[in-house]
Protein backbone atom coordinates (compact mmCIF):
# COMPACT_ATOMS: atom_id res chain seq x y z
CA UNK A 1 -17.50 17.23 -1.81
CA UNK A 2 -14.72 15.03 -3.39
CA UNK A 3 -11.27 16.37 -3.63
CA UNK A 4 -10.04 18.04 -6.89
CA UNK A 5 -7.36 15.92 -8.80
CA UNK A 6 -3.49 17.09 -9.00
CA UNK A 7 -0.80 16.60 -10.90
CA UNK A 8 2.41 16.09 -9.13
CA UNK A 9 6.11 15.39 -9.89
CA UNK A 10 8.57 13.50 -7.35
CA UNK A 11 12.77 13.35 -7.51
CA UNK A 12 13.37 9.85 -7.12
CA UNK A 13 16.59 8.61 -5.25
CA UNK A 14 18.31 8.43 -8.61
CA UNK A 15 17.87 12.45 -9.54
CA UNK A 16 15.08 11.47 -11.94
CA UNK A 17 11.49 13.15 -12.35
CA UNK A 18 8.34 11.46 -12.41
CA UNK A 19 5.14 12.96 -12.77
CA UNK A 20 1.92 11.75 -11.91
CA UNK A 21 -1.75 12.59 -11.07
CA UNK A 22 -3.28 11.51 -7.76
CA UNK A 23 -6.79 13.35 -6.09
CA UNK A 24 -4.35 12.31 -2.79
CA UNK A 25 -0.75 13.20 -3.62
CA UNK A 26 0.30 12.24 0.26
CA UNK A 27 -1.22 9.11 -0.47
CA UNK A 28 0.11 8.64 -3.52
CA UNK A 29 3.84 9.41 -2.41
CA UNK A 30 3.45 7.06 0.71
CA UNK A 31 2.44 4.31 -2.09
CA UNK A 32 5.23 4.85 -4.26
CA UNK A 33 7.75 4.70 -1.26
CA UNK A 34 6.58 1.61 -0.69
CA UNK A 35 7.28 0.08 -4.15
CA UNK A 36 3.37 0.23 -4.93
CA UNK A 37 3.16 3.39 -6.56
CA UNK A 38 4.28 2.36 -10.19
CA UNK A 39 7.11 0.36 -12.31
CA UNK A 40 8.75 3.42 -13.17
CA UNK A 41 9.38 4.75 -9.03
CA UNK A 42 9.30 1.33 -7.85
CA UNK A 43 13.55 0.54 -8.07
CA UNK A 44 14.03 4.28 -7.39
CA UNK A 45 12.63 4.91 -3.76
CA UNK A 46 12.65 7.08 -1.93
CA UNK A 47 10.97 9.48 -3.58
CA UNK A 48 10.52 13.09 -3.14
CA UNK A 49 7.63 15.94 -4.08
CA UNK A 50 9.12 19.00 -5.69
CA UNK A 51 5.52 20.27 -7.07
CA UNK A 52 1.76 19.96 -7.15
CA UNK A 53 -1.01 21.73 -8.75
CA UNK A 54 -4.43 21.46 -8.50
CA UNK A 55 -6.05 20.52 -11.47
CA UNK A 56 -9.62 19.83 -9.97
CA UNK A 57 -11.30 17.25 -12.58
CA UNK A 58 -9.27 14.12 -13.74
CA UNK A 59 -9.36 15.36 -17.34
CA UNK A 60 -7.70 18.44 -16.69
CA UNK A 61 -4.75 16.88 -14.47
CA UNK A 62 -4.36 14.41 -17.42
CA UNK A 63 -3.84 16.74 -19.52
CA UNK A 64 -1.67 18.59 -17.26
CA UNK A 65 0.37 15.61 -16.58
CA UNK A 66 0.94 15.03 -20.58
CA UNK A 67 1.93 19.02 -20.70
CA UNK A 68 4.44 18.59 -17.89
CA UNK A 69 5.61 15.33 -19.31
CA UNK A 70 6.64 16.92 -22.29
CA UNK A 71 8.88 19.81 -20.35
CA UNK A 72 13.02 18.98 -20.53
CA UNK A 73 14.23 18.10 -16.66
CA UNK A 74 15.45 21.64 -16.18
CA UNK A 75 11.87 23.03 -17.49
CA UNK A 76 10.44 20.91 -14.78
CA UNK A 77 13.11 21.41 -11.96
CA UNK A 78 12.37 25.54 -12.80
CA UNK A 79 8.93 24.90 -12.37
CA UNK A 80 8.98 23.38 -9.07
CA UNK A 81 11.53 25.92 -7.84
CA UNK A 82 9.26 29.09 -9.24
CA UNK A 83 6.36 27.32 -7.35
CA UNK A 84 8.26 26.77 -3.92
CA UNK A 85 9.09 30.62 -4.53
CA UNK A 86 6.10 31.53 -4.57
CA UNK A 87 4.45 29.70 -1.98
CA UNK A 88 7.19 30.19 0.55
């Protein structure tokens, strides 16, 4: 069975958010600390997950990535913190 697709979003060394979709998110972290992962992460390492979800098809997590893109930074930052809430 192939792994379902999530959307994450990573603090960068700069305070900024980026958020991305990855079926691998440790992968996907590991590539963007080493200046692989994408233009955007690549001058702000090291970067940092603050929240995943599982989106299972690639569809969905795009379209959860667009949703998430269009949050404010303190939208996002309360997201991550009400999902580290709740899983902790």
């Amino acid at each position: 069975m192939r792994r379902p697709w999530k959307v994450y979003v990573v603090r960068c060394s700069t305070g900024e958010l980026y958020t991305g979709c990855s079926m691998n998110v440790d992968r996907r972290i590991r590539q963007h600390n080493r200046g692989v992962g994408s233009k955007f992460t690549r001058s702000r390492r090291p970067v940092t997950l603050v929240y995943q979800e599982t989106c299972g098809t690639r569809s969905a997590a795009l379209k959860r990535e667009y949703q998430i893109k269009q949050l404010s930074r303190s939208q996002k930052l309360l997201l991550a913190q009400t999902a580290t809430a709740t899983t902790a």
